[in-house]
Protein backbone atom coordinates (compact mmCIF):
# COMPACT_ATOMS: atom_id res chain seq x y z
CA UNK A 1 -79.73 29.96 -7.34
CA UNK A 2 -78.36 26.56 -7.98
CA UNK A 3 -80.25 23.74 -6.67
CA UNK A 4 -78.91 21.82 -3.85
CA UNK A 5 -78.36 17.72 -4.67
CA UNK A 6 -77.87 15.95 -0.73
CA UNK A 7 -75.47 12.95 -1.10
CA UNK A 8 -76.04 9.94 1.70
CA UNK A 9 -73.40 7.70 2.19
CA UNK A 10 -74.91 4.34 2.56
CA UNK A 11 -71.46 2.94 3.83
CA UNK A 12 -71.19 -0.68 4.95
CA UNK A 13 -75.18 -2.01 5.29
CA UNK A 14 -75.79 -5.87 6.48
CA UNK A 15 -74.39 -7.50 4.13
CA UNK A 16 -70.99 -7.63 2.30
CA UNK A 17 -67.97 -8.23 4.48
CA UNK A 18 -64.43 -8.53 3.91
CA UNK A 19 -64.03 -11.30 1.26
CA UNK A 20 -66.80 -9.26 -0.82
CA UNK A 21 -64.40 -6.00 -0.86
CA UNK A 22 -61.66 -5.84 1.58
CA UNK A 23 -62.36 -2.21 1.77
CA UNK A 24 -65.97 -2.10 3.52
CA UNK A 25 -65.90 -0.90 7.27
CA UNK A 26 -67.13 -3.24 9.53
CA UNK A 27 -65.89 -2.07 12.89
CA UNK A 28 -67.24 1.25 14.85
CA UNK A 29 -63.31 2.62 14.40
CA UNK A 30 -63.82 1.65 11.00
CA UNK A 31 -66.66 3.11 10.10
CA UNK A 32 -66.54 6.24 12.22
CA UNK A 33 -63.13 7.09 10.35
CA UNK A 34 -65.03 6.25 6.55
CA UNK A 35 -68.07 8.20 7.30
CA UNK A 36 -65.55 11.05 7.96
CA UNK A 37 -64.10 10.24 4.61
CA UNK A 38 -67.34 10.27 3.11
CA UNK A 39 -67.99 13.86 4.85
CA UNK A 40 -64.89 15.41 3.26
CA UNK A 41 -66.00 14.28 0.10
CA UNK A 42 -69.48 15.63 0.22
CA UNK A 43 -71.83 13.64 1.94
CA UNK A 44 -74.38 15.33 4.19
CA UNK A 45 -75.95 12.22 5.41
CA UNK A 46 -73.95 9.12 6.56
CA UNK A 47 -76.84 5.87 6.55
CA UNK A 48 -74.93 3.54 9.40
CA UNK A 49 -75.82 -0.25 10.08
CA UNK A 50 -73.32 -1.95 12.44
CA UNK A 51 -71.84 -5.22 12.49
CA UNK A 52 -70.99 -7.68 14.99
CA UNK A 53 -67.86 -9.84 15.70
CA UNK A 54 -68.59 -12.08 12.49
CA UNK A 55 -69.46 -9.59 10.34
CA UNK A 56 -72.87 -10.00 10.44
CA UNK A 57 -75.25 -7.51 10.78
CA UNK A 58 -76.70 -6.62 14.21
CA UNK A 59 -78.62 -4.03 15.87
CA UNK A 60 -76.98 -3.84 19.07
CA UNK A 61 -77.00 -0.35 20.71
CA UNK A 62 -73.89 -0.60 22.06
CA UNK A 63 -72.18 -0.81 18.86
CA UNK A 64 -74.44 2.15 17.72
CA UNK A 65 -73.54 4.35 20.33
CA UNK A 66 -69.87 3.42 20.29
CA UNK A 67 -69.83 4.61 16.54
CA UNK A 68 -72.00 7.76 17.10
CA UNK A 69 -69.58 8.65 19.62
CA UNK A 70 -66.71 7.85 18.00
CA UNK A 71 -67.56 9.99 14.96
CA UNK A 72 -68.91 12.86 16.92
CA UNK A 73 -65.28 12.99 19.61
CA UNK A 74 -62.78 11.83 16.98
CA UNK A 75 -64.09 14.29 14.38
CA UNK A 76 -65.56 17.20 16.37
CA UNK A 77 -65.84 18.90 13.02
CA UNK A 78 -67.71 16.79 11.32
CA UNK A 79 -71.59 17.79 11.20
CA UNK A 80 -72.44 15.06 9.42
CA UNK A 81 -76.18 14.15 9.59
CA UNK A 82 -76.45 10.69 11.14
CA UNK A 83 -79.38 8.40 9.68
CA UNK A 84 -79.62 4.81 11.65
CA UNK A 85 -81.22 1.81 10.50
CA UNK A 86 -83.74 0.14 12.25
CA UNK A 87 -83.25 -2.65 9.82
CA UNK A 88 -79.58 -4.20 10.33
CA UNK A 89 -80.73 -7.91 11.52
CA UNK A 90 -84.45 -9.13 9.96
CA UNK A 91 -83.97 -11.48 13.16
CA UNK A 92 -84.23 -8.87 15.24
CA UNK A 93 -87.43 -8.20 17.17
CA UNK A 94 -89.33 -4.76 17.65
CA UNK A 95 -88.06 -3.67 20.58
CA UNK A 96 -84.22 -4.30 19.38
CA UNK A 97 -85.12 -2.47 15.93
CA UNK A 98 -86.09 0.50 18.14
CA UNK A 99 -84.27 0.72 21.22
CA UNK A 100 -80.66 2.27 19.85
CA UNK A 101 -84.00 5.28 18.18
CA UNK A 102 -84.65 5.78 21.87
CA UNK A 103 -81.50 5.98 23.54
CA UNK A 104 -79.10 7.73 20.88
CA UNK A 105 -82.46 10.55 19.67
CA UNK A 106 -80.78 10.70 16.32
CA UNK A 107 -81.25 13.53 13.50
CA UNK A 108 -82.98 10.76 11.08
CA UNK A 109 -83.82 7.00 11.06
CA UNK A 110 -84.98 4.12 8.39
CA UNK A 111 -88.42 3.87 8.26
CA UNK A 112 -89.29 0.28 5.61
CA UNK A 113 -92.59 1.59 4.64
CA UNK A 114 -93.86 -2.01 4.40
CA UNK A 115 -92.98 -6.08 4.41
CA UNK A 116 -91.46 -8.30 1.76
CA UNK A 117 -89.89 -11.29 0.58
CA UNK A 118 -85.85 -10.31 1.37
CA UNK A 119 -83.03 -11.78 -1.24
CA UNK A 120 -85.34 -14.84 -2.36
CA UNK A 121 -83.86 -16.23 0.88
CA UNK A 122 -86.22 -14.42 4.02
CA UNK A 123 -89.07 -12.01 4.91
CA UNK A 124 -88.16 -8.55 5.64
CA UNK A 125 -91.32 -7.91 8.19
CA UNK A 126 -92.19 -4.48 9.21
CA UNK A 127 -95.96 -5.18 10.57
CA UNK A 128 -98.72 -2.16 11.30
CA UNK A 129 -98.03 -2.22 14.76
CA UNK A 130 -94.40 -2.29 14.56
CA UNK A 131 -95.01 1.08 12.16
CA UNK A 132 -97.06 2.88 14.04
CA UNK A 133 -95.27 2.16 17.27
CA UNK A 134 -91.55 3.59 15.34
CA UNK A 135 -93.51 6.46 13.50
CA UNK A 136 -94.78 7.35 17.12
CA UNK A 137 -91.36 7.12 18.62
CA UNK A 138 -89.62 9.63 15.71
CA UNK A 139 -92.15 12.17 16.68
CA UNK A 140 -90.93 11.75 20.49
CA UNK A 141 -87.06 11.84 19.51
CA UNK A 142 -87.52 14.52 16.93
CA UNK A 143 -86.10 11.68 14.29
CA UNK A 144 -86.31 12.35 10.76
CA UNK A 145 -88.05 9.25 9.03
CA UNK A 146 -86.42 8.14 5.72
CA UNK A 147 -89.18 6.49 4.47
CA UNK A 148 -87.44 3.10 2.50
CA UNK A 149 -89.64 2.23 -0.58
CA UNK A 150 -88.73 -0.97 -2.32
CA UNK A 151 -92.29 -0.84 -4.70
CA UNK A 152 -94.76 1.80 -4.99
CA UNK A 153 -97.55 -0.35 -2.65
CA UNK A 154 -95.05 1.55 0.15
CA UNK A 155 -95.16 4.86 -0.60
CA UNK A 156 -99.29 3.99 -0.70
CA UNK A 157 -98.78 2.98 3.14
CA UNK A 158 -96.74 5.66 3.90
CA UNK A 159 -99.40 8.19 2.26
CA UNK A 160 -101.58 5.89 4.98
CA UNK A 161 -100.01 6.67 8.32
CA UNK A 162 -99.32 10.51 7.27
CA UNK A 163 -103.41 10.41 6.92
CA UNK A 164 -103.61 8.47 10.08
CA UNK A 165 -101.09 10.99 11.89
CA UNK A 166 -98.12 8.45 12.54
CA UNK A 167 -96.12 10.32 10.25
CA UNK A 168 -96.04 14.15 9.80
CA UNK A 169 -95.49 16.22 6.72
CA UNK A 170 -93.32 17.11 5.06
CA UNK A 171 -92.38 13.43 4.21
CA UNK A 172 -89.34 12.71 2.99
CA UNK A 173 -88.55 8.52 0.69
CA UNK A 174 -85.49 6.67 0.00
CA UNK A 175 -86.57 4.66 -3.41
CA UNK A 176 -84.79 1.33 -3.03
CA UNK A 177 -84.10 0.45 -6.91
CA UNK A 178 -83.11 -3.04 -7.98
CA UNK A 179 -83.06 -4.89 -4.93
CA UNK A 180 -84.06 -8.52 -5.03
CA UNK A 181 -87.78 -8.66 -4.56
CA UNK A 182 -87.96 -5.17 -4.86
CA UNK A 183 -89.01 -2.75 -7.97
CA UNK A 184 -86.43 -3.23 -10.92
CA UNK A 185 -83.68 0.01 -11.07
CA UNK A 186 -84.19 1.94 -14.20
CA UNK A 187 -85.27 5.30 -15.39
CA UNK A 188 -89.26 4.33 -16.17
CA UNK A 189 -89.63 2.86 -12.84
CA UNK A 190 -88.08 5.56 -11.26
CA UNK A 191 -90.40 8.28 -12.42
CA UNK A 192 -93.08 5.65 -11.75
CA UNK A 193 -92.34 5.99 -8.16
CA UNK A 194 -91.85 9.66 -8.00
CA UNK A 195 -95.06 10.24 -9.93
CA UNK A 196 -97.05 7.79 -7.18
CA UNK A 197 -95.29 9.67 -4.70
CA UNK A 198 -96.33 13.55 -6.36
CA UNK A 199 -100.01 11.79 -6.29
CA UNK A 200 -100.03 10.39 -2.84
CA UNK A 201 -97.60 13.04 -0.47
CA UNK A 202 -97.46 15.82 -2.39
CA UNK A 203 -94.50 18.02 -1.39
CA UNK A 204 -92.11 15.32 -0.08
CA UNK A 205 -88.43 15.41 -0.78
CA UNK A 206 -87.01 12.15 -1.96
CA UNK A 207 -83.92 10.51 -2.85
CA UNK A 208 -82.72 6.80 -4.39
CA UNK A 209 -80.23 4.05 -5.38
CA UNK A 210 -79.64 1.41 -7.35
CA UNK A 211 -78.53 -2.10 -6.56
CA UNK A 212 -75.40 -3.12 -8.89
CA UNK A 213 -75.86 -2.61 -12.57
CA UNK A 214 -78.44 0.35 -12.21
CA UNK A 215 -76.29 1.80 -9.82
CA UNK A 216 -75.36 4.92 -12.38
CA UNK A 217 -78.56 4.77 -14.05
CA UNK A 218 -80.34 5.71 -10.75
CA UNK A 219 -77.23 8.28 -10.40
CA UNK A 220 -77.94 10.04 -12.83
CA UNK A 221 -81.65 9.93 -12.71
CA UNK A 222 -82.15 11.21 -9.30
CA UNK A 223 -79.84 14.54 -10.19
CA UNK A 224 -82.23 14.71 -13.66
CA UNK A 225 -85.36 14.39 -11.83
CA UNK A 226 -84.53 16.88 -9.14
CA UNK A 227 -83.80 14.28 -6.29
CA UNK A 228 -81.21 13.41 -3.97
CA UNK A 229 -78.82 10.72 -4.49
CA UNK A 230 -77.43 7.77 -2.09
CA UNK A 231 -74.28 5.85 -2.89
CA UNK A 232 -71.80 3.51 -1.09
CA UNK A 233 -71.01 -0.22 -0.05
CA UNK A 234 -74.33 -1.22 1.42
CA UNK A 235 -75.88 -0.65 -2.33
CA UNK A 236 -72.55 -1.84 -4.18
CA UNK A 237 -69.49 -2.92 -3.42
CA UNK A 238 -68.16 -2.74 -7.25
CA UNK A 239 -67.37 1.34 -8.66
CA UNK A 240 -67.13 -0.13 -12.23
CA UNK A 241 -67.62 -3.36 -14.13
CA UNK A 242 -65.05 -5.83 -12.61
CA UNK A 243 -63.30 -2.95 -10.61
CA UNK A 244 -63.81 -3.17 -6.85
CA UNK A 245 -64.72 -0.36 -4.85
CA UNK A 246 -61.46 1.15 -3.55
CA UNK A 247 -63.39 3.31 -0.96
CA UNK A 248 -66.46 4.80 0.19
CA UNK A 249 -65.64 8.24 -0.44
CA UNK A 250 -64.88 7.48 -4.06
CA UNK A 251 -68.64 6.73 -4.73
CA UNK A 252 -69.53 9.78 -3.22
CA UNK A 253 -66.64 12.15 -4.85
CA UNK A 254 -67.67 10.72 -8.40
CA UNK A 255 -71.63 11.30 -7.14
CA UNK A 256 -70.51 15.15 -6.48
CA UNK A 257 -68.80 15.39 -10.13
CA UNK A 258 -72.28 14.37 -11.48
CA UNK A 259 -73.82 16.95 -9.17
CA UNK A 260 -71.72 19.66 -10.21
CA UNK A 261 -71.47 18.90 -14.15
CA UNK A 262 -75.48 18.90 -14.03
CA UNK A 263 -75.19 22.32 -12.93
CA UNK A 264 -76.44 21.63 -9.27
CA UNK A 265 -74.36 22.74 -6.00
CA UNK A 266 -73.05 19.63 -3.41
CA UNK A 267 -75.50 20.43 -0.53
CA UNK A 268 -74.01 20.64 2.85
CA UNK A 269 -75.40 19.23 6.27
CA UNK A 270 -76.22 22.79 6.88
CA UNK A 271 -78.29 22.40 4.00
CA UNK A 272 -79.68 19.14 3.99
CA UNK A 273 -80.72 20.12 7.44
CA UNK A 274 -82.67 23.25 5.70
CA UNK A 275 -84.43 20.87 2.64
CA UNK A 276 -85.33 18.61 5.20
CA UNK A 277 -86.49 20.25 7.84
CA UNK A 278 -84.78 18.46 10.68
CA UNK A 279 -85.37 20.24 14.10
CA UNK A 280 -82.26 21.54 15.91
CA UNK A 281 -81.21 19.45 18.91
């Protein structure tokens, strides 16, 4: 049996807009027609922040549940696995973060495992309460926490509130390599993080990125190391050196080549479903 490699499609995050890459989808239409893209491609898992009329990124439900509809009428065949941020504004209070997580019950969610200094120009807070309180809600919805780890001091808290019973095995992380403020993006730091993790939750699934120039390192290193891999516009908005993105889907088409010349099979949603355990709605 071949293993099974999920690809998420991280496709338009909080931050680069237009002028960045004319290509990024900023608008629920937008979006909802790229994370189909993405879907043909070979994602099983579309990561969705939304923007608002500047461009900037917001956590309004409406626009949420305008895209979530939009992708599940437009594209009735799409079984996508939808995974929503609860991290698209750092202005944003609890409440906001959480509300589109109670209306909309999605399959999975972001879950920032901890607080930190955000792009040398904020502070990306996710206090204890504001953790227990979301890892609480997931159990209600039946959402799927991707557990975001941007140094290995998170995965330590997240081994904290799966002791303390706000999260439940099996866990499953999202290592955020190369960020600003974050742990650097290359291959010793990424088995750094899935060793701390192998300690700490034994027999969690994980999967990564990497901010520009580790991008392919991380790539690569996730299919090596037996992980899953995320790609797209939120993480980068450049496929090459110099050479702008043309598309979201072509991250994730040249992400399933890597799968595939590895030897591993393009998991499905059907199957990303299965490794992940996500409970049937």
């Amino acid at each position: 049996m071949k293993r099974k490699t999920i690809i998420t499609a991280a496709v338009t995050g909080a931050w680069p807009k237009k002028e960045n890459n004319p290509n990024v989808p900023m608008t629920p239409s937008e979006i909802a027609d790229d994370v189909y893209a993405c879907w043909k491609a070979g994602a099983a898992i579309a990561h969705l922040h939304m923007r608002d009329e500047n461009g900037n990124g917001t956590m309004n439900t409406e626009k949420f549940r305008e895209t979530v509809n939009l992708i599940r009428t437009r594209y009735p065949e799409c079984d996508i696995i939808l995974n929503l941020t609860t991290s698209g504004d750092i202005n944003a209070d609890d409440a906001i973060r959480m509300a589109h997580i109670k209306e909309l019950k999605p399959e999975m969610a972001s879950y920032d495992c901890g607080s930190m200094n955000w792009l040398h120009s904020g502070v990306f807070l996710n206090t204890p309460p504001f953790l227990e309180e979301c890892g609480y809600l997931f159990q209600e919805t039946n959402t799927k926490p991707e557990i975001e780890a941007f140094d290995p001091g998170m995965i330590a808290n997240a081994a904290y509130y799966l002791k303390k019973g706000v999260l439940k095995a099996p866990l499953h992380f999202q290592f955020c390599m190369g960020c600003a403020n974050g742990i650097p993006g290359n291959m010793k730091n990424l088995l750094f993080m899935k060793e701390t993790m192998d300690a700490l939750c034994p027999g969690s699934t994980w999967s990564c990125f990497g901010v520009g120039h580790s991008a392919l390192e991380m790539l690569y290193g996730a299919v090596a190391l037996g992980g899953h891999i995320r790609v797209g516009m939120e993480d980068n908005v450049m496929y090459a050196k110099g050479v702008l993105a043309e598309s979201n889907a072509q991250f994730v088409e040249r992400a399933a080549r890597v799968i595939r010349e590895y030897g591993n099979e393009v998991a499905t949603p059907a199957d990303a479903r299965e490794i992940l355990g996500l409970i049937e709605k």
